[in-house]
Protein backbone atom coordinates (compact mmCIF):
# COMPACT_ATOMS: atom_id res chain seq x y z
CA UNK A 1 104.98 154.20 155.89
CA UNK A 2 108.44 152.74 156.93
CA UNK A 3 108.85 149.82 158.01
CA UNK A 4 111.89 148.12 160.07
CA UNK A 5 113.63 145.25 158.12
CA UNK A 6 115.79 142.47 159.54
CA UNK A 7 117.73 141.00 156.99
CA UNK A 8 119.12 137.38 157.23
CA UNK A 9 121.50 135.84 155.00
CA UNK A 10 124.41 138.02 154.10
CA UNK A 11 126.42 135.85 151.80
CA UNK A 12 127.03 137.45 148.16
CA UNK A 13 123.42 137.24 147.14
CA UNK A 14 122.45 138.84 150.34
CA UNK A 15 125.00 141.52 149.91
CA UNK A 16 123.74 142.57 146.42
CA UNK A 17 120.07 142.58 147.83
CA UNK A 18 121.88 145.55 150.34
CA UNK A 19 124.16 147.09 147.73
CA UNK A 20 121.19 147.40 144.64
CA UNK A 21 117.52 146.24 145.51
CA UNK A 22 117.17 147.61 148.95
CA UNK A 23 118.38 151.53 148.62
CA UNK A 24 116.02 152.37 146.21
CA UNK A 25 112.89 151.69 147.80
CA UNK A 26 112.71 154.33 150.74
CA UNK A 27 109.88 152.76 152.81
CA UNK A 28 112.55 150.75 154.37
CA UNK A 29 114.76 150.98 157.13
CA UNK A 30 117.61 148.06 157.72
CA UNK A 31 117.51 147.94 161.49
CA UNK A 32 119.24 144.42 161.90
CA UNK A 33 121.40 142.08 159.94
CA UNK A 34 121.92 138.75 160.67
CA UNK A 35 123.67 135.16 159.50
CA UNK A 36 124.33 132.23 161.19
CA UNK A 37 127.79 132.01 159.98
CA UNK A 38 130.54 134.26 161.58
CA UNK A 39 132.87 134.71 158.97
CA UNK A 40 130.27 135.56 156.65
CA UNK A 41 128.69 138.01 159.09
CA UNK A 42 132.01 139.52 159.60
CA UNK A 43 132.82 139.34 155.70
CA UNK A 44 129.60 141.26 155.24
CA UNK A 45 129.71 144.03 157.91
CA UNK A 46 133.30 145.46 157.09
CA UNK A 47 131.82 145.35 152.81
CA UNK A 48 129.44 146.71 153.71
CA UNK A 49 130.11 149.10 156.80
CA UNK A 50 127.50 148.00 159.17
CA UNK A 51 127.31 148.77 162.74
CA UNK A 52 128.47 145.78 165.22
CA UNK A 53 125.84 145.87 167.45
CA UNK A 54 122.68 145.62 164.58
CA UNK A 55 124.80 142.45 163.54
CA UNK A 56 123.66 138.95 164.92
CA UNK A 57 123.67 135.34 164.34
CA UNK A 58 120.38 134.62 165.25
CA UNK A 59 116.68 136.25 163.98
CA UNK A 60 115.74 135.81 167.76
CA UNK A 61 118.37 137.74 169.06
CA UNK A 62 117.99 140.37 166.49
CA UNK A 63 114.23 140.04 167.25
CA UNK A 64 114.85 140.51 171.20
CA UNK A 65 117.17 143.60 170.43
CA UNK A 66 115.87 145.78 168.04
CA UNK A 67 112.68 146.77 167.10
CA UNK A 68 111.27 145.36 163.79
CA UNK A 69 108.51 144.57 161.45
CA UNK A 70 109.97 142.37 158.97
CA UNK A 71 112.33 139.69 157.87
CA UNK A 72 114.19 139.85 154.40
CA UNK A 73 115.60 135.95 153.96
CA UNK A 74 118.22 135.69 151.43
CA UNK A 75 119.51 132.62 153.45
CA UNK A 76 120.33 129.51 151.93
CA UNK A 77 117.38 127.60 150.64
CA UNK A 78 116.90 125.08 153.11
CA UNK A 79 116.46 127.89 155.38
CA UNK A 80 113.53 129.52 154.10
CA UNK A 81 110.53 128.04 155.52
CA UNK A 82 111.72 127.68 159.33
CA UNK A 83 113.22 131.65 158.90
CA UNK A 84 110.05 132.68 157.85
CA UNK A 85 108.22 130.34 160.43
CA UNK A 86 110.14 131.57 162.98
CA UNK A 87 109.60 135.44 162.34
CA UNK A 88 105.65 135.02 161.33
CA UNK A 89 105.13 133.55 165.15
CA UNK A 90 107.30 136.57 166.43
CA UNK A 91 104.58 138.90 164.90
CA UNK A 92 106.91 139.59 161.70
CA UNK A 93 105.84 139.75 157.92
CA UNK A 94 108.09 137.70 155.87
CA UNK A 95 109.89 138.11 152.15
CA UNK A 96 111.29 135.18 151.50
CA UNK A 97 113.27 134.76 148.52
CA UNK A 98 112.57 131.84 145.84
CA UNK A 99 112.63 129.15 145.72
CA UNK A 100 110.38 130.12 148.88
CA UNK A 101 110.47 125.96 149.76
CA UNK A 102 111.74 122.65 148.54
CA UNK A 103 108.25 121.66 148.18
CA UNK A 104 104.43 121.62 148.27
CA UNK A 105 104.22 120.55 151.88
CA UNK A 106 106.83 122.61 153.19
CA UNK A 107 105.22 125.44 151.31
CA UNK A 108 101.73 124.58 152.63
CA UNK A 109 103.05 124.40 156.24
CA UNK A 110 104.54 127.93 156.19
CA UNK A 111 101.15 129.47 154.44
CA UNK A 112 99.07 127.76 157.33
CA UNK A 113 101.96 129.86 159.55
CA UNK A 114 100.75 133.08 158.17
CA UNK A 115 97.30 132.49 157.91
CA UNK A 116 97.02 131.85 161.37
CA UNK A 117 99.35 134.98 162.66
CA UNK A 118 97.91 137.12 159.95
CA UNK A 119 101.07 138.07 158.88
CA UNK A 120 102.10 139.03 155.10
CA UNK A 121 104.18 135.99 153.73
CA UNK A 122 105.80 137.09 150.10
CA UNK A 123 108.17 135.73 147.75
CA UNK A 124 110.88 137.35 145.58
CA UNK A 125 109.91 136.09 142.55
CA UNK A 126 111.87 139.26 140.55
CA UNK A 127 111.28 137.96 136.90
CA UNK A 128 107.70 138.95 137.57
CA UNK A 129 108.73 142.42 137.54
CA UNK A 130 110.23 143.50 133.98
CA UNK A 131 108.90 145.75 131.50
CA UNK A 132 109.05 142.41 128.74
CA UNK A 133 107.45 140.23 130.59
CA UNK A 134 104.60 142.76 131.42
CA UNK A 135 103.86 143.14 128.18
CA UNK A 136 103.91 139.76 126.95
CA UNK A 137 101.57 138.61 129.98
CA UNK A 138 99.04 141.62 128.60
CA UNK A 139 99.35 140.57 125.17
CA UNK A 140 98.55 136.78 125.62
CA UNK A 141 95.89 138.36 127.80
CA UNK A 142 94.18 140.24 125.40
CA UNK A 143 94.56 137.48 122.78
CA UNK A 144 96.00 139.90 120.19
CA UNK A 145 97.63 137.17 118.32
CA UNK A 146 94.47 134.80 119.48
CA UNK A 147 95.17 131.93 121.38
CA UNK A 148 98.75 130.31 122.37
CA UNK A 149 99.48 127.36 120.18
CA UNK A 150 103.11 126.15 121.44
CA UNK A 151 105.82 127.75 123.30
CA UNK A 152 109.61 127.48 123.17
CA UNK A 153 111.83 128.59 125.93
CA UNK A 154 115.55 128.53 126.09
CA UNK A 155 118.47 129.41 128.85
CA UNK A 156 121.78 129.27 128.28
CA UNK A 157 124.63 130.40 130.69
CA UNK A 158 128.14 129.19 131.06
CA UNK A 159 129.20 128.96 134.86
CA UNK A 160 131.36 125.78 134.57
CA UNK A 161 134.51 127.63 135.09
CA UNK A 162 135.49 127.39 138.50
CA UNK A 163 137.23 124.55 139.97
CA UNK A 164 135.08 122.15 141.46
CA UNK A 165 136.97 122.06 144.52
CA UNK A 166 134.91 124.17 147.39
CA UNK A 167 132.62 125.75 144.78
CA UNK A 168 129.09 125.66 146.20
CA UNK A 169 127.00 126.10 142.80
CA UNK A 170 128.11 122.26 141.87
CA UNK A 171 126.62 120.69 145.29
CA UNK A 172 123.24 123.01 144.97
CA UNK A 173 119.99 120.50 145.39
CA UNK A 174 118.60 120.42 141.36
CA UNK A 175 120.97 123.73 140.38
CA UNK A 176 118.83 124.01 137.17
CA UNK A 177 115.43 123.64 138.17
CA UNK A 178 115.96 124.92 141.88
CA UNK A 179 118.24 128.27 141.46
CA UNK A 180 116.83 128.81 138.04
CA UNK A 181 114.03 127.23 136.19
CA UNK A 182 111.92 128.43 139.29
CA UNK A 183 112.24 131.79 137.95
CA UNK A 184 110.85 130.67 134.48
CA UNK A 185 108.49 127.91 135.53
CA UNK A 186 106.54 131.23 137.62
CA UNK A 187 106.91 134.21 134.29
CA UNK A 188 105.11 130.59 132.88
CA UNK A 189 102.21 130.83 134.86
CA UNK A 190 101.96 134.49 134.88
CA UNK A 191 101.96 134.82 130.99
CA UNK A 192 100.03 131.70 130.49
CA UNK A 193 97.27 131.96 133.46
CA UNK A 194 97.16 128.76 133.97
CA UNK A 195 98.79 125.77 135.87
CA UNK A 196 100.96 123.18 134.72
CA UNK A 197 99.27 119.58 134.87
CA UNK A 198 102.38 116.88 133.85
CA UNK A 199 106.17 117.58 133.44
CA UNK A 200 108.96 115.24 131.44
CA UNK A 201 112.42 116.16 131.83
CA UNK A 202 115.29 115.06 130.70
CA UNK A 203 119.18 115.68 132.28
CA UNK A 204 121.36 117.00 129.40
CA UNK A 205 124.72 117.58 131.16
CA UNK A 206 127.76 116.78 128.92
CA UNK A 207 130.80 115.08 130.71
CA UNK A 208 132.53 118.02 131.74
CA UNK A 209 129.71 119.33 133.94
CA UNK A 210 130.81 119.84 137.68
CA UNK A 211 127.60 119.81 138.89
CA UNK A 212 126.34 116.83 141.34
CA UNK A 213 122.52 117.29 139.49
CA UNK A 214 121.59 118.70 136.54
CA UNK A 215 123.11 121.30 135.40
CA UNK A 216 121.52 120.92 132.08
CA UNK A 217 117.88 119.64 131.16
CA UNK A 218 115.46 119.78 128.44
CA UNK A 219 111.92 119.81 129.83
CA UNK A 220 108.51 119.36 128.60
CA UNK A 221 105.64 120.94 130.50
CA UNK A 222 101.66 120.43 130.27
CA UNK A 223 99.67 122.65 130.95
CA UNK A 224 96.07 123.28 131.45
CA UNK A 225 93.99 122.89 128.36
CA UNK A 226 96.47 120.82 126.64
CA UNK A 227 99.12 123.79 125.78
CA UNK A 228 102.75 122.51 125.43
CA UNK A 229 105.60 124.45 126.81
CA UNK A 230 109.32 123.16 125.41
CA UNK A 231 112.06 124.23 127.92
CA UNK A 232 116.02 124.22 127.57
CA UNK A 233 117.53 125.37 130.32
CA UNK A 234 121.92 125.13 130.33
CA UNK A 235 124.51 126.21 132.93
CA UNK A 236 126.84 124.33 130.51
CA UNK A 237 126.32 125.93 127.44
CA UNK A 238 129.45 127.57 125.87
CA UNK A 239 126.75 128.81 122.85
CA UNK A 240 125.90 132.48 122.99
CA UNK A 241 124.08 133.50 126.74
CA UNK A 242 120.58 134.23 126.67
CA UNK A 243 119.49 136.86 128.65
CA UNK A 244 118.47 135.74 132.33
CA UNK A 245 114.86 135.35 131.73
CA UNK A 246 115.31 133.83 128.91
CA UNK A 247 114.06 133.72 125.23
CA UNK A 248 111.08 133.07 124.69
CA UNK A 249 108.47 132.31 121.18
CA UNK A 250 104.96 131.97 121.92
CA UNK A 251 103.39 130.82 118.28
CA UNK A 252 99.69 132.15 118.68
CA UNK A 253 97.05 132.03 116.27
CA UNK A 254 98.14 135.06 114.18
CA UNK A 255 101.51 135.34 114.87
CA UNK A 256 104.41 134.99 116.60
CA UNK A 257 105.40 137.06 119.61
CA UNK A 258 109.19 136.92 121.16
CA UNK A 259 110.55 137.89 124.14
CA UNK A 260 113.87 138.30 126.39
CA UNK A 261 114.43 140.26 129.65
CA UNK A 262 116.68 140.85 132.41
CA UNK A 263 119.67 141.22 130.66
CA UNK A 264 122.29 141.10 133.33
CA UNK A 265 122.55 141.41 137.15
CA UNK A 266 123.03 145.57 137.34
CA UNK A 267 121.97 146.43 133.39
CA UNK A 268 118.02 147.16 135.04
CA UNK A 269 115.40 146.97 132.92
CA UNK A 270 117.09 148.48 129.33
CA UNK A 271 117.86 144.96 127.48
CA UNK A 272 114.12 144.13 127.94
CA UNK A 273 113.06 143.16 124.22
CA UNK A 274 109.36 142.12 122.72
CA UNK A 275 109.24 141.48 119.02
CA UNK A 276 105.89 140.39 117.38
CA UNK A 277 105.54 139.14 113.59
CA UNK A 278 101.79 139.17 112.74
CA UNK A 279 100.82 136.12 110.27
CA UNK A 280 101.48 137.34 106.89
CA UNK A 281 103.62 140.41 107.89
CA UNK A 282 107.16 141.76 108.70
CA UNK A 283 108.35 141.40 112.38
CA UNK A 284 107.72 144.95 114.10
CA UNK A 285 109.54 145.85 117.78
CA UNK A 286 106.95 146.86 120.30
CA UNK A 287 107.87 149.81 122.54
CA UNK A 288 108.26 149.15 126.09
CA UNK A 289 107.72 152.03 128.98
CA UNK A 290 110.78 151.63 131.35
CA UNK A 291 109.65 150.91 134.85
CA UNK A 292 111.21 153.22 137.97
CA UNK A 293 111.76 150.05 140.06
CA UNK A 294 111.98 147.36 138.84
CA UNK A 295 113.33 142.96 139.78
CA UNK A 296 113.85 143.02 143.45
CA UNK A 297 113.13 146.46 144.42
CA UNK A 298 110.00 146.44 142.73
CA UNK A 299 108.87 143.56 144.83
CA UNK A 300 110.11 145.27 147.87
CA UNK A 301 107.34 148.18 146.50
CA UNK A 302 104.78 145.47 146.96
CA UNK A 303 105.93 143.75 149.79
CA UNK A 304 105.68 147.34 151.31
CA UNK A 305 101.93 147.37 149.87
CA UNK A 306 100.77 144.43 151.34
CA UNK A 307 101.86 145.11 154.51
CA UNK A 308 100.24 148.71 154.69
CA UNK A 309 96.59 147.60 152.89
CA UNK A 310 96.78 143.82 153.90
CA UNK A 311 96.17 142.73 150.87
CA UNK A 312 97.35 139.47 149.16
CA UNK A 313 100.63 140.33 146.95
CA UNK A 314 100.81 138.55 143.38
CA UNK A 315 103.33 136.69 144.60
CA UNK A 316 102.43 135.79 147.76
CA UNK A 317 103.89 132.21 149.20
CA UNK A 318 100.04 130.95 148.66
CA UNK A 319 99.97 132.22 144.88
CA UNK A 320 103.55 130.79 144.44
CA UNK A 321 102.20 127.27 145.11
CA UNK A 322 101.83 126.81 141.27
CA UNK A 323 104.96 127.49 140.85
CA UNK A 324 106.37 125.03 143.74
CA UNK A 325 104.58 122.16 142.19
CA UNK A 326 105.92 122.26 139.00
CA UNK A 327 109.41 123.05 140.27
CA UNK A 328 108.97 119.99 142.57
CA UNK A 329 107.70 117.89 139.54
CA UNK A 330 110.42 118.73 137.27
CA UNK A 331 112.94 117.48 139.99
CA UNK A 332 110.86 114.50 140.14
CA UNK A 333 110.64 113.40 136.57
CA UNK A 334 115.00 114.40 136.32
CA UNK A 335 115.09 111.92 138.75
CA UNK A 336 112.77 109.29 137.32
CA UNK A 337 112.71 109.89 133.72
CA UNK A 338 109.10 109.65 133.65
CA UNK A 339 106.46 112.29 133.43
CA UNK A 340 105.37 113.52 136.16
CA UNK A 341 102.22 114.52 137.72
CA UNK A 342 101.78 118.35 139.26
CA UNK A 343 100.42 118.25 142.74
CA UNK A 344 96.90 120.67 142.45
CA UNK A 345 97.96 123.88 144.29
CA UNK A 346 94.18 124.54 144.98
């Protein structure tokens, strides 16, 4: 099966989606690319040598010119939900990348979109797909270590270099828990299989941060049955950098399992580590089986599924509501500095 992409939103996120993720994954075919602003457009087709007339500013008059099937949004945030609302009532299946909205209701509206057009509505959440994280999700699964006690999860990057002057990561809408934390709030549910019922959080920034919100919080999340998840996440920390998805301690019953993954932007799947230390024993390095796609282009692989067997992705924009409400609660209680219901995604 191929099947015809449109791709909107071609700043430099967008541009690595067409440089890395995208090439692998042979089942589809860039007929279109679009973005609203010109310069970027332009920036983007001489990178990345793409023909003029497949370039517009518009989904709808990409739509009206070339024949398609999907919509890839890598567009600005804001943007999601009304580009994927506007492709699913053009007969278009959507993958939307996260955060797929700025909240529950937003969310909601767009899944009523698909529902009623039928149309596959799917959200990049990447983290998902890493050989670590896989592993991890089995193990808690099976309950070799028994049940999860406690877990600890830390982030640490430095990007508090650039001037603040024109820089766009300082004026991003809850840069932490938005551009980030959504990524670890979801491998959350995933590895925990369950939903998050209160949040507290807590803005850490020091006074040099740039950043208009948080570019620093520690975080306390609820979950389900009365499990405790402890999260410190940093775009301000000058201490050693964690690995993107983190590092993570789950203390179970009979031990203690660790994890990191995604190790850098291009370094694939490699740096993906799981370390367990059964009660009573010497910590042992569990072997990992190294994935052929993997992040983004894996998800592409599924996106691809869906579309062909019409069946509901793992990540699908209804599944992601979980992870929606507890991003939208954490930017709640930041604000507040209370704690914070989670809105049911049920």
């Amino acid at each position: 099966m191929t099947v015809k992409l449109v791709h909107v939103g071609l700043g430099g996120w967008g541009q690595d989606w067409e440089m890395n993720a995208i090439p692998p994954v042979s089942q589809f075919q860039r007929v279109a690319w679009v973005d609203a602003h010109e310069p970027t457009l332009e920036a983007a087709r001489k990178r990345l040598d793409l023909p003029a007339d497949r370039c517009f500013t518009s989904i709808e008059e990409a739509f009206s010119k070339v024949e398609a099937d999907a919509l890839l949004v890598t567009a600005p945030q804001v943007a999601h939900v009304p580009l994927a609302i506007e492709a699913m009532e053009a007969g278009k299946h959507v993958l939307c990348e996260k955060p797929f909205a700025v909240s529950v209701d937003e969310a909601r509206h767009g899944i009523a979109i698909a529902e009623r057009t039928g149309r596959t509505l799917m959200v990049s959440q990447q983290y998902r797909h890493y050989p670590a994280v896989r592993k991890v999700a089995q193990i808690v699964a099976d309950k070799q270590y028994g049940d999860v006690g406690t877990v600890r999860v830390d982030f640490r990057k430095w990007a508090n270099s650039s001037p603040k002057s024109g820089h766009r990561h300082y004026l991003f809408p809850h840069p932490l828990i938005y551009d980030m934390a959504i990524h670890h709030f979801d491998l959350m549910r995933l590895i925990l299989r369950r939903d998050a019922v209160n949040v507290f959080a807590r803005v850490t920034d020091p006074p040099w941060s740039k950043f208009e919100d948080e570019g620093a919080a520690a975080i306390t999340i609820e979950f389900e049955g009365g499990l405790i998840v402890s999260y410190r996440g940093s775009w301000l920390s000058p201490d050693r950098p964690t690995h993107w998805a983190g590092e993570w301690n789950l203390e179970c019953e009979k031990g203690n399992v660790f994890f990191t993954s995604r190790e850098g932007m291009d370094a694939g799947a490699s740096g993906d580590r799981v370390t367990v230390r059964p009660l009573g024993e010497d910590e042992e390095r569990v072997r990992l089986v190294q994935p052929r796609f993997w992040g983004r282009s894996a998800g592409l692989m599924a996106f691809a599924k869906a579309i062909e067997t019409g069946e509901e992705a793992e990540t699908s924009a209804r599944n992601n509501l979980g992870s929606i409400a507890l991003m939208e609660a954490a930017a709640r209680a930041a604000t507040s500095g209370q704690v914070e219901p989670v809105e049911r995604a049920s």
